[in-house]
C-alpha atoms as a PDB file:
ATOM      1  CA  UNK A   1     -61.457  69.350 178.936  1.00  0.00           C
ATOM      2  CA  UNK A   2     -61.482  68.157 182.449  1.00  0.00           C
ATOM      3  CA  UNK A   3     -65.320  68.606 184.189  1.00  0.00           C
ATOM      4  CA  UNK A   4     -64.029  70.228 187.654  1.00  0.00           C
ATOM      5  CA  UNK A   5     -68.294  71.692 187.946  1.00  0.00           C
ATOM      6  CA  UNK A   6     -68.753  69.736 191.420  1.00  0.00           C
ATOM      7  CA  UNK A   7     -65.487  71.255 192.699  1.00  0.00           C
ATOM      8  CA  UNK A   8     -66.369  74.849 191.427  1.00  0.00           C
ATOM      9  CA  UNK A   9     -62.763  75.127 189.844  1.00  0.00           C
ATOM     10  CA  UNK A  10     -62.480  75.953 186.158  1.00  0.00           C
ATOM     11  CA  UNK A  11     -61.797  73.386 183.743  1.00  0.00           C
ATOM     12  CA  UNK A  12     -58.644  72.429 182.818  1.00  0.00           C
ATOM     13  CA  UNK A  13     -56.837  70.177 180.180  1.00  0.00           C
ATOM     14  CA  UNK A  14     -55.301  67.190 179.961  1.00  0.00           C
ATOM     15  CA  UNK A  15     -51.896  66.766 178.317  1.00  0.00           C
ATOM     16  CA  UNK A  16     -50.855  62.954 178.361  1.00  0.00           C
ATOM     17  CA  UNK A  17     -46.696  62.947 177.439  1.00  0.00           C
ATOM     18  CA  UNK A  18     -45.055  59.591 176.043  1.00  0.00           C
ATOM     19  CA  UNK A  19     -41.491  58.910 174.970  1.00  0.00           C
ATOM     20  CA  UNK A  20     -40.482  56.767 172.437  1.00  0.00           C
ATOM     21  CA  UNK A  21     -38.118  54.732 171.130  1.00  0.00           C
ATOM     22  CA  UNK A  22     -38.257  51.861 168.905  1.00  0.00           C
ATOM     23  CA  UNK A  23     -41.547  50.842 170.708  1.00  0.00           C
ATOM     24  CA  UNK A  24     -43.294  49.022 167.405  1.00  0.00           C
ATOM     25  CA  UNK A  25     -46.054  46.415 168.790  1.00  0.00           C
ATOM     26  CA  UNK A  26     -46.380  48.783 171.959  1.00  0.00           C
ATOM     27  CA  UNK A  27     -47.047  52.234 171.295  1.00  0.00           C
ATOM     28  CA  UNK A  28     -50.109  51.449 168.940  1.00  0.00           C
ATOM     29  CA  UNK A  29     -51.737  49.095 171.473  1.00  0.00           C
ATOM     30  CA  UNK A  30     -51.053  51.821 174.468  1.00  0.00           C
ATOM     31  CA  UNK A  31     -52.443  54.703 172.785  1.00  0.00           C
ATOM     32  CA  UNK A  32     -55.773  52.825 171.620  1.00  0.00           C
ATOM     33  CA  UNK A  33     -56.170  52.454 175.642  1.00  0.00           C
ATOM     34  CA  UNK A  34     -55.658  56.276 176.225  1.00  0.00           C
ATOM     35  CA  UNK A  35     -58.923  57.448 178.037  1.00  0.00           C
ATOM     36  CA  UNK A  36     -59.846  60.208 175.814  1.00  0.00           C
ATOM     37  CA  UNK A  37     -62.650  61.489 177.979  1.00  0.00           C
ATOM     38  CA  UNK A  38     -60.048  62.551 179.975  1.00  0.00           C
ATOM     39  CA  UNK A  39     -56.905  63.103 177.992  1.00  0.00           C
ATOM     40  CA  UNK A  40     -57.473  66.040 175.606  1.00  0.00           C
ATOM     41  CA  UNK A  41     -53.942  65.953 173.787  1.00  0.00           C
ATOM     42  CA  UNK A  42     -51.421  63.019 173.436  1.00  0.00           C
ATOM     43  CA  UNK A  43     -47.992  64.170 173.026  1.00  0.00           C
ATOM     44  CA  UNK A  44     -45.588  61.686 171.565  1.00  0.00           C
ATOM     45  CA  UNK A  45     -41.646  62.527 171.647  1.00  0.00           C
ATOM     46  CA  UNK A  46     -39.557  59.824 169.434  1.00  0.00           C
ATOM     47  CA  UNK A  47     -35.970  59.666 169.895  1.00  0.00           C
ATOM     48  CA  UNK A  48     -35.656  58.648 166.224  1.00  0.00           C
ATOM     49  CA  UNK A  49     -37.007  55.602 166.191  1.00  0.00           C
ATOM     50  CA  UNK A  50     -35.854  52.605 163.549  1.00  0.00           C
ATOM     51  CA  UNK A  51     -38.837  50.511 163.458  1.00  0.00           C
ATOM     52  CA  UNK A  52     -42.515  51.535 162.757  1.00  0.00           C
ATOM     53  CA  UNK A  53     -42.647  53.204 165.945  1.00  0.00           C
ATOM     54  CA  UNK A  54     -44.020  56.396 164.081  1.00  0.00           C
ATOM     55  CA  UNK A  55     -46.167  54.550 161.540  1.00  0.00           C
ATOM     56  CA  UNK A  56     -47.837  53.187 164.574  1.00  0.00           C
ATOM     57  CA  UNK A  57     -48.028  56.507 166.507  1.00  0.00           C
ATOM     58  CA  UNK A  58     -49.764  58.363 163.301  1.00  0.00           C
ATOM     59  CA  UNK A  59     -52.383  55.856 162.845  1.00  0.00           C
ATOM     60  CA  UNK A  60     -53.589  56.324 166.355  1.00  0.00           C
ATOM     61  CA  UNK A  61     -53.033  60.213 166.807  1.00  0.00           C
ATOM     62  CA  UNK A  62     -55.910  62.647 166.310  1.00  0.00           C
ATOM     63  CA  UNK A  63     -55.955  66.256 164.929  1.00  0.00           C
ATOM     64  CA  UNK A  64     -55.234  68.248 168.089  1.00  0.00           C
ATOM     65  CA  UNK A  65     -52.408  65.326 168.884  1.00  0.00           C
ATOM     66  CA  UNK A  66     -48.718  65.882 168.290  1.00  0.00           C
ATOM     67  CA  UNK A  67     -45.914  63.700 166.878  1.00  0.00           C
ATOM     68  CA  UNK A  68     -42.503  65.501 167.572  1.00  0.00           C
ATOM     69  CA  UNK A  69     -39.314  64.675 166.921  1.00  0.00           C
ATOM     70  CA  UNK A  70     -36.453  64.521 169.745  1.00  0.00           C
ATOM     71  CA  UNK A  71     -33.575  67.033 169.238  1.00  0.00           C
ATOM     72  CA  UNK A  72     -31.425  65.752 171.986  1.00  0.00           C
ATOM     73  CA  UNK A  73     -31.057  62.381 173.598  1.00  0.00           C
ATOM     74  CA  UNK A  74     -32.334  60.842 176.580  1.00  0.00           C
ATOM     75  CA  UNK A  75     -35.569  59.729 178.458  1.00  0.00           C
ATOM     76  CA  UNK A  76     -35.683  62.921 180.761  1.00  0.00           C
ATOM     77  CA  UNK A  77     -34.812  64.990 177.391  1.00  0.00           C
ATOM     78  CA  UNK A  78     -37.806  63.495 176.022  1.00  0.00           C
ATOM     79  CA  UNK A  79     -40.374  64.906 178.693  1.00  0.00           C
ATOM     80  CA  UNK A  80     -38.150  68.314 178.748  1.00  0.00           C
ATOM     81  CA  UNK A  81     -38.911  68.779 174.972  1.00  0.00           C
ATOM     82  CA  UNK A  82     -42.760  67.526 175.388  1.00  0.00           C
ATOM     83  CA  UNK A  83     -43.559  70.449 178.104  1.00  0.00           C
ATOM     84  CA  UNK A  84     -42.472  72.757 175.503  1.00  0.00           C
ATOM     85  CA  UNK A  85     -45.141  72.101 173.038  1.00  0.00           C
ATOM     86  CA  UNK A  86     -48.012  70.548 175.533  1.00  0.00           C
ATOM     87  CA  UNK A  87     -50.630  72.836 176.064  1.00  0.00           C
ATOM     88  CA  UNK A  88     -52.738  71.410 178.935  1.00  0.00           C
ATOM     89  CA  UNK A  89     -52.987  72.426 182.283  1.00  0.00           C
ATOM     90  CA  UNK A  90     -51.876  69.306 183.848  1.00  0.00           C
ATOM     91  CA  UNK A  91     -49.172  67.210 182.550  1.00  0.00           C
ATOM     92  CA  UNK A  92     -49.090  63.178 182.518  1.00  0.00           C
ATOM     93  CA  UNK A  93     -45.934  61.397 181.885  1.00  0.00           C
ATOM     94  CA  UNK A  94     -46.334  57.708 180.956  1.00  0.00           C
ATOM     95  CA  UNK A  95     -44.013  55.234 179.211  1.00  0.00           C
ATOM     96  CA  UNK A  96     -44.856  53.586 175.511  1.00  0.00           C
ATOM     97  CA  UNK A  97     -44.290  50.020 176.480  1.00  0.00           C
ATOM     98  CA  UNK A  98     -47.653  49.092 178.122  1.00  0.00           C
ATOM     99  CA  UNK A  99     -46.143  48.673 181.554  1.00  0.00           C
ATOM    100  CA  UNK A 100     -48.539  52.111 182.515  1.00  0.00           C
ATOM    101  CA  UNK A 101     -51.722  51.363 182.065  1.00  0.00           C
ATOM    102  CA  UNK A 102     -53.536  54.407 180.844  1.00  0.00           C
ATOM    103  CA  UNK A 103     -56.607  52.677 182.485  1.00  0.00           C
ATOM    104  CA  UNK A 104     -54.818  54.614 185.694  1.00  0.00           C
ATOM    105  CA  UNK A 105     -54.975  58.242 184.108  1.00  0.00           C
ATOM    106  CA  UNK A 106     -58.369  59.214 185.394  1.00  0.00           C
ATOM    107  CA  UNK A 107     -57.197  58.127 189.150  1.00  0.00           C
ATOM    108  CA  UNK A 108     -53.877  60.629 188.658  1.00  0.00           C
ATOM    109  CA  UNK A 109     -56.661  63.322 187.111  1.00  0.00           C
ATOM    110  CA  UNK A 110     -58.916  63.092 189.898  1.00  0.00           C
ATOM    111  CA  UNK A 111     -56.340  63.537 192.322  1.00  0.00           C
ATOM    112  CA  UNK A 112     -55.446  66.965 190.764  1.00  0.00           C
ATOM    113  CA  UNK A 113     -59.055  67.788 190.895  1.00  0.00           C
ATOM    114  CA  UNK A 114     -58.542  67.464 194.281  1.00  0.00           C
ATOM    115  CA  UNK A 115     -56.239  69.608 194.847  1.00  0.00           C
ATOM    116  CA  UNK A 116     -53.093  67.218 194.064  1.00  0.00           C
ATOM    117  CA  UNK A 117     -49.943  69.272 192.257  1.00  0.00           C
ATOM    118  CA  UNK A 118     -47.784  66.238 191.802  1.00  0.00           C
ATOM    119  CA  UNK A 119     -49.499  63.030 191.740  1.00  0.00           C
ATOM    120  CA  UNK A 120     -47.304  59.452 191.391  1.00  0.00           C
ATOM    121  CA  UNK A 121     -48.876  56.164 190.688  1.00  0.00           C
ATOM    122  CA  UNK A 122     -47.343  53.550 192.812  1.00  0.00           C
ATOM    123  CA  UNK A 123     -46.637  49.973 192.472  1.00  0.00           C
ATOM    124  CA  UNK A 124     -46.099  49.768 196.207  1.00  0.00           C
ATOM    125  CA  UNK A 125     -49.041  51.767 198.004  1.00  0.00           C
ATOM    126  CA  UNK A 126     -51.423  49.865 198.862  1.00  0.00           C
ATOM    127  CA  UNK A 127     -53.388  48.052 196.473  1.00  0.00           C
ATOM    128  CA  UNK A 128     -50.893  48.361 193.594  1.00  0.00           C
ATOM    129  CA  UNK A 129     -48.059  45.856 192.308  1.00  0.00           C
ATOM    130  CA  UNK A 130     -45.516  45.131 190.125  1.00  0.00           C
ATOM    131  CA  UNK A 131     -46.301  41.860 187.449  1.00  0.00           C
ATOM    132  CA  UNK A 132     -42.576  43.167 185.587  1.00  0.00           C
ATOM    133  CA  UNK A 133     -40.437  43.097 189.138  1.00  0.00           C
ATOM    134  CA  UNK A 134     -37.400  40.561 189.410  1.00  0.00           C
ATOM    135  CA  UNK A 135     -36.020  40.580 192.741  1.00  0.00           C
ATOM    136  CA  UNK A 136     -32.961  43.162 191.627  1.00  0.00           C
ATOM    137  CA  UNK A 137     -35.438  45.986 189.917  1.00  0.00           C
ATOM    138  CA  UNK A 138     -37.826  44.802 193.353  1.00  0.00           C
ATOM    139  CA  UNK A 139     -34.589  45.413 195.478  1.00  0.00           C
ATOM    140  CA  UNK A 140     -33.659  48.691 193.435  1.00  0.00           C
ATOM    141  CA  UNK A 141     -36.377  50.467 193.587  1.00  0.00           C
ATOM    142  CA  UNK A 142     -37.114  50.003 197.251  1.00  0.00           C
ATOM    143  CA  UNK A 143     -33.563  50.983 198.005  1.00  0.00           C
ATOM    144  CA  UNK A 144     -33.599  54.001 196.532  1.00  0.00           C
ATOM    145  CA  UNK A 145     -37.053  55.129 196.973  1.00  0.00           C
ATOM    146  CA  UNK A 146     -35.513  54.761 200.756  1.00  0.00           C
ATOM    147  CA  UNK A 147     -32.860  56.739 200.241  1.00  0.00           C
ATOM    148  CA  UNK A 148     -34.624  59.522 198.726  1.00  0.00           C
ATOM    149  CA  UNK A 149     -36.742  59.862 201.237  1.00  0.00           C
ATOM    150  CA  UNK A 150     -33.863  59.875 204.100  1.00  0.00           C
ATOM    151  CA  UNK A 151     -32.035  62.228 202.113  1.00  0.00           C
ATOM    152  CA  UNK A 152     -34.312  64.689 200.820  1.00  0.00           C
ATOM    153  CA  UNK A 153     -37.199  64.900 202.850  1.00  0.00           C
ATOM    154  CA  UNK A 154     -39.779  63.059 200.618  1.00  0.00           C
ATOM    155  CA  UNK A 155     -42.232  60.274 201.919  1.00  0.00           C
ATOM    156  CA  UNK A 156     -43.045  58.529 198.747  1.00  0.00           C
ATOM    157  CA  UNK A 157     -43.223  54.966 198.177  1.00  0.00           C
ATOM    158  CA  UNK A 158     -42.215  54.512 194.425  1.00  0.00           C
ATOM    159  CA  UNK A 159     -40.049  57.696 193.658  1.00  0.00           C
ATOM    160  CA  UNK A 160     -38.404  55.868 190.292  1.00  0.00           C
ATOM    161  CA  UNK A 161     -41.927  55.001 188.455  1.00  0.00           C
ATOM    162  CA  UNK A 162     -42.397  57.780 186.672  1.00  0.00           C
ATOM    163  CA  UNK A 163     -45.968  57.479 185.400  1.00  0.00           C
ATOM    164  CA  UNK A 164     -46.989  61.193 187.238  1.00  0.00           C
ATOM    165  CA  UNK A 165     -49.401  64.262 186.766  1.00  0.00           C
ATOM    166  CA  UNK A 166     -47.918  67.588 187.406  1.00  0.00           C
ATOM    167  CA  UNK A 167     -49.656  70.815 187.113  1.00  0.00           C
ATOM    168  CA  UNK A 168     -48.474  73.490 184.646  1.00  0.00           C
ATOM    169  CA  UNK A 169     -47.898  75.795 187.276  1.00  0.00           C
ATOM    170  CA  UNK A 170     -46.493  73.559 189.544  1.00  0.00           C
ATOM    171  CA  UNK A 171     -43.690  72.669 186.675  1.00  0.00           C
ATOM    172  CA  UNK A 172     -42.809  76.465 186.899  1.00  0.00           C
ATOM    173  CA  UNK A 173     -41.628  76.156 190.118  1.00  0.00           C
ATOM    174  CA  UNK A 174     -39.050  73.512 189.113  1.00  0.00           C
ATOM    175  CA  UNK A 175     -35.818  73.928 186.480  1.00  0.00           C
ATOM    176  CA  UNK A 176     -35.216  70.381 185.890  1.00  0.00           C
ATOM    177  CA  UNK A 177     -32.385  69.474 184.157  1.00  0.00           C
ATOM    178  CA  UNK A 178     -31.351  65.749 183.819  1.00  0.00           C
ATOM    179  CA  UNK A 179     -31.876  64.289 180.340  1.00  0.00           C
ATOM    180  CA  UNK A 180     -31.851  60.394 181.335  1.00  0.00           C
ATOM    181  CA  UNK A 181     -33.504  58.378 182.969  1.00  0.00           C
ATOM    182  CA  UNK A 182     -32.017  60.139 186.710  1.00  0.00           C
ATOM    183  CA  UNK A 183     -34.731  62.554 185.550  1.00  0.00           C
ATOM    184  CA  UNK A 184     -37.352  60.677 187.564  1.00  0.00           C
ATOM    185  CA  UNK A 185     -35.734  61.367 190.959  1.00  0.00           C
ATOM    186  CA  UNK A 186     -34.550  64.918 189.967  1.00  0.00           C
ATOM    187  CA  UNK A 187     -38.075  65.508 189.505  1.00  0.00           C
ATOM    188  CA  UNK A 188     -39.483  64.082 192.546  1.00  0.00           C
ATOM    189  CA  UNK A 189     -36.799  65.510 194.845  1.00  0.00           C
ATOM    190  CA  UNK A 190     -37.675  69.650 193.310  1.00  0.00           C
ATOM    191  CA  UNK A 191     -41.349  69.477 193.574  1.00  0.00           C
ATOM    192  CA  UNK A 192     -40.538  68.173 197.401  1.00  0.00           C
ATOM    193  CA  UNK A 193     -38.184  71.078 197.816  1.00  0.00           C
ATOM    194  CA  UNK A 194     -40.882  73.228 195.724  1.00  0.00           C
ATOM    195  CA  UNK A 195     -43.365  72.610 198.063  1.00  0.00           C
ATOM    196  CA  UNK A 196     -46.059  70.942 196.148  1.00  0.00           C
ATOM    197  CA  UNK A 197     -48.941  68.845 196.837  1.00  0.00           C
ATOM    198  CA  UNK A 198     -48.036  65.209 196.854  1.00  0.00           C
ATOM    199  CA  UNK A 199     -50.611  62.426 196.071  1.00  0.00           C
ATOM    200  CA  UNK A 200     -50.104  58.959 195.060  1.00  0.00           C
ATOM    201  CA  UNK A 201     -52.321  56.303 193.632  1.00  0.00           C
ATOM    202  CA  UNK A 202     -52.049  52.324 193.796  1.00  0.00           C
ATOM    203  CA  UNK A 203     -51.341  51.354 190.452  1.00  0.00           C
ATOM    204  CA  UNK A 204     -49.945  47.816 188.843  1.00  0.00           C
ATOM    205  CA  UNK A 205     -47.516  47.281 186.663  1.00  0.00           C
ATOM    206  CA  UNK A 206     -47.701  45.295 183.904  1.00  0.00           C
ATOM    207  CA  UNK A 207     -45.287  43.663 181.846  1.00  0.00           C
ATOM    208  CA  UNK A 208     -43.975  45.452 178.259  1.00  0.00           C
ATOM    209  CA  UNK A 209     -46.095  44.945 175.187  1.00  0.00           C
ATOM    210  CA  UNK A 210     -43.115  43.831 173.101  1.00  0.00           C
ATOM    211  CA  UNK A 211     -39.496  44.551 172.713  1.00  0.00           C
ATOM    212  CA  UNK A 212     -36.720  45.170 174.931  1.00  0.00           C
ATOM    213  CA  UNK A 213     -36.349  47.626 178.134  1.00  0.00           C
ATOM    214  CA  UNK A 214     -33.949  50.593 177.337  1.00  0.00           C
ATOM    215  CA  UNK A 215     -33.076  50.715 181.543  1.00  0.00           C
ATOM    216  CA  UNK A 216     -29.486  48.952 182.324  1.00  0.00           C
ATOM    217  CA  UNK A 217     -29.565  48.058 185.757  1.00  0.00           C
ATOM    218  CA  UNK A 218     -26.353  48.801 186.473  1.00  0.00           C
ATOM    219  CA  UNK A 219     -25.049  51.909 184.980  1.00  0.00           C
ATOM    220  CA  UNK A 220     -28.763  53.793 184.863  1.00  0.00           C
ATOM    221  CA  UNK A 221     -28.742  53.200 188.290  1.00  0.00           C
ATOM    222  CA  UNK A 222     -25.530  54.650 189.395  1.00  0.00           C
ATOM    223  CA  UNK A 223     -26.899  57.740 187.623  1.00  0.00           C
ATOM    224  CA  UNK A 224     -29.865  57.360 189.611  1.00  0.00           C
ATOM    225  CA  UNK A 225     -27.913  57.055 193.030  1.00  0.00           C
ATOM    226  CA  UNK A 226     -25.471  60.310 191.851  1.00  0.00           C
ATOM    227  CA  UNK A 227     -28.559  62.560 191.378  1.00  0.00           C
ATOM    228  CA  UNK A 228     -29.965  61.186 194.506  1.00  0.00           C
ATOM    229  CA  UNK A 229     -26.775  61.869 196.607  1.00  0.00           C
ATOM    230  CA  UNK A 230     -26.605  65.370 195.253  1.00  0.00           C
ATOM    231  CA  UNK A 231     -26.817  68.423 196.599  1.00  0.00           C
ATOM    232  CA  UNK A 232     -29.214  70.762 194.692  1.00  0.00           C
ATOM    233  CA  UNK A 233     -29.068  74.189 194.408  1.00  0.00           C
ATOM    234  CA  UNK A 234     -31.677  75.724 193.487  1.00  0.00           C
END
């Protein structure tokens, strides 16, 4: 539980969410980093893994931890299943592949102690960068990040890294929908439009653990650029 006594707020907890999917040599190492002074519950959602993803993910999981097993498909899917059976307060989403570094957690934490609803580490604030960008992913993300801002409103300067904090009751506000990886601007763009508290934190980016990346250029981002052209009606 959260120590909010010099703010006078009540405690809260800490749900930390993580989707996987065939991350063996990554998962294990992230979850050993996990801060659990801070994170109270890990919640892992495998997309039925083929490897020892899971092995890996039970020797590292505690008691009040859950391992739960995807029903549909999709990165966004993931998350949308994990809110269901987190229990905290405030809601981290982080990837399994050691890119996030959960050495960043307490920064997003603090910021909702703060008074933060929707807090985004950045890899191009000031003070963060990217040790995983090629110059495509490096052109990518900037271009879009710019275009979701000119279209929607939002002044955020990495709206496709999606390792965030979210309050619980500033996910009520939102019906999010999108179950790949188009869920990280569909997310970004309704808290905007639900008027919650931005905050962002400088964070860097490191490269993966092991394996391969799941994100095709290419076709994830025309997904990307469809949800970020849309209209939403909300």
């Amino acid at each position: 539980m959260y120590d909010t006594s010099t703010s006078g707020l009540k405690p809260f907890k800490v749900s930390l969410l993580i989707p996987t999917l065939n991350e063996e040599g990554c998962i294990g190492r992230v979850l050993k980093e996990v801060p659990r002074e801070v994170v109270d519950e890990i919640v892992v959602i495998d997309g039925h893994s083929k490897d020892r993803t899971a092995e890996e993910v039970k020797e590292q999981l505690r008691p009040e931890d859950k391992f739960v097993v995807q029903q549909s498909k999709g990165y966004g899917a993931a998350f949308l299943e994990g809110f269901e059976v987190a229990t905290g307060d405030v809601l981290i989403m982080m990837d399994a592949d050691g890119s996030h570094n959960p050495a960043d957690i307490p920064k997003l934490v603090e910021k909702v102690r703060r008074g933060g609803e929707y807090v985004m580490a950045s890899r191009y604030a000031s003070g963060g960068h990217s040790e995983d960008d090629t110059i495509i992913r490096w052109f990518g993300n900037r271009l879009f990040t710019l275009l979701t801002n000119v279209i929607h409103g939002t002044r955020v300067t990495d709206s496709l890294y999606l390792f965030t904090a979210i309050t619980r009751d500033g996910l009520k506000k939102l019906r999010l929908t999108s179950h790949g990886f188009e869920f990280c601007t569909e997310i970004v763009v309704k808290a905007h439009r639900a008027g919650l508290k931005f905050e962002e934190v400088p964070a860097i980016e490191r490269a993966r653990y092991a394996g391969k990346s799941k994100v095709n250029a290419f076709w994830h981002g025309l997904k990307i650029l469809r949800m970020i052209l849309r209209r939403y009606r909300d």
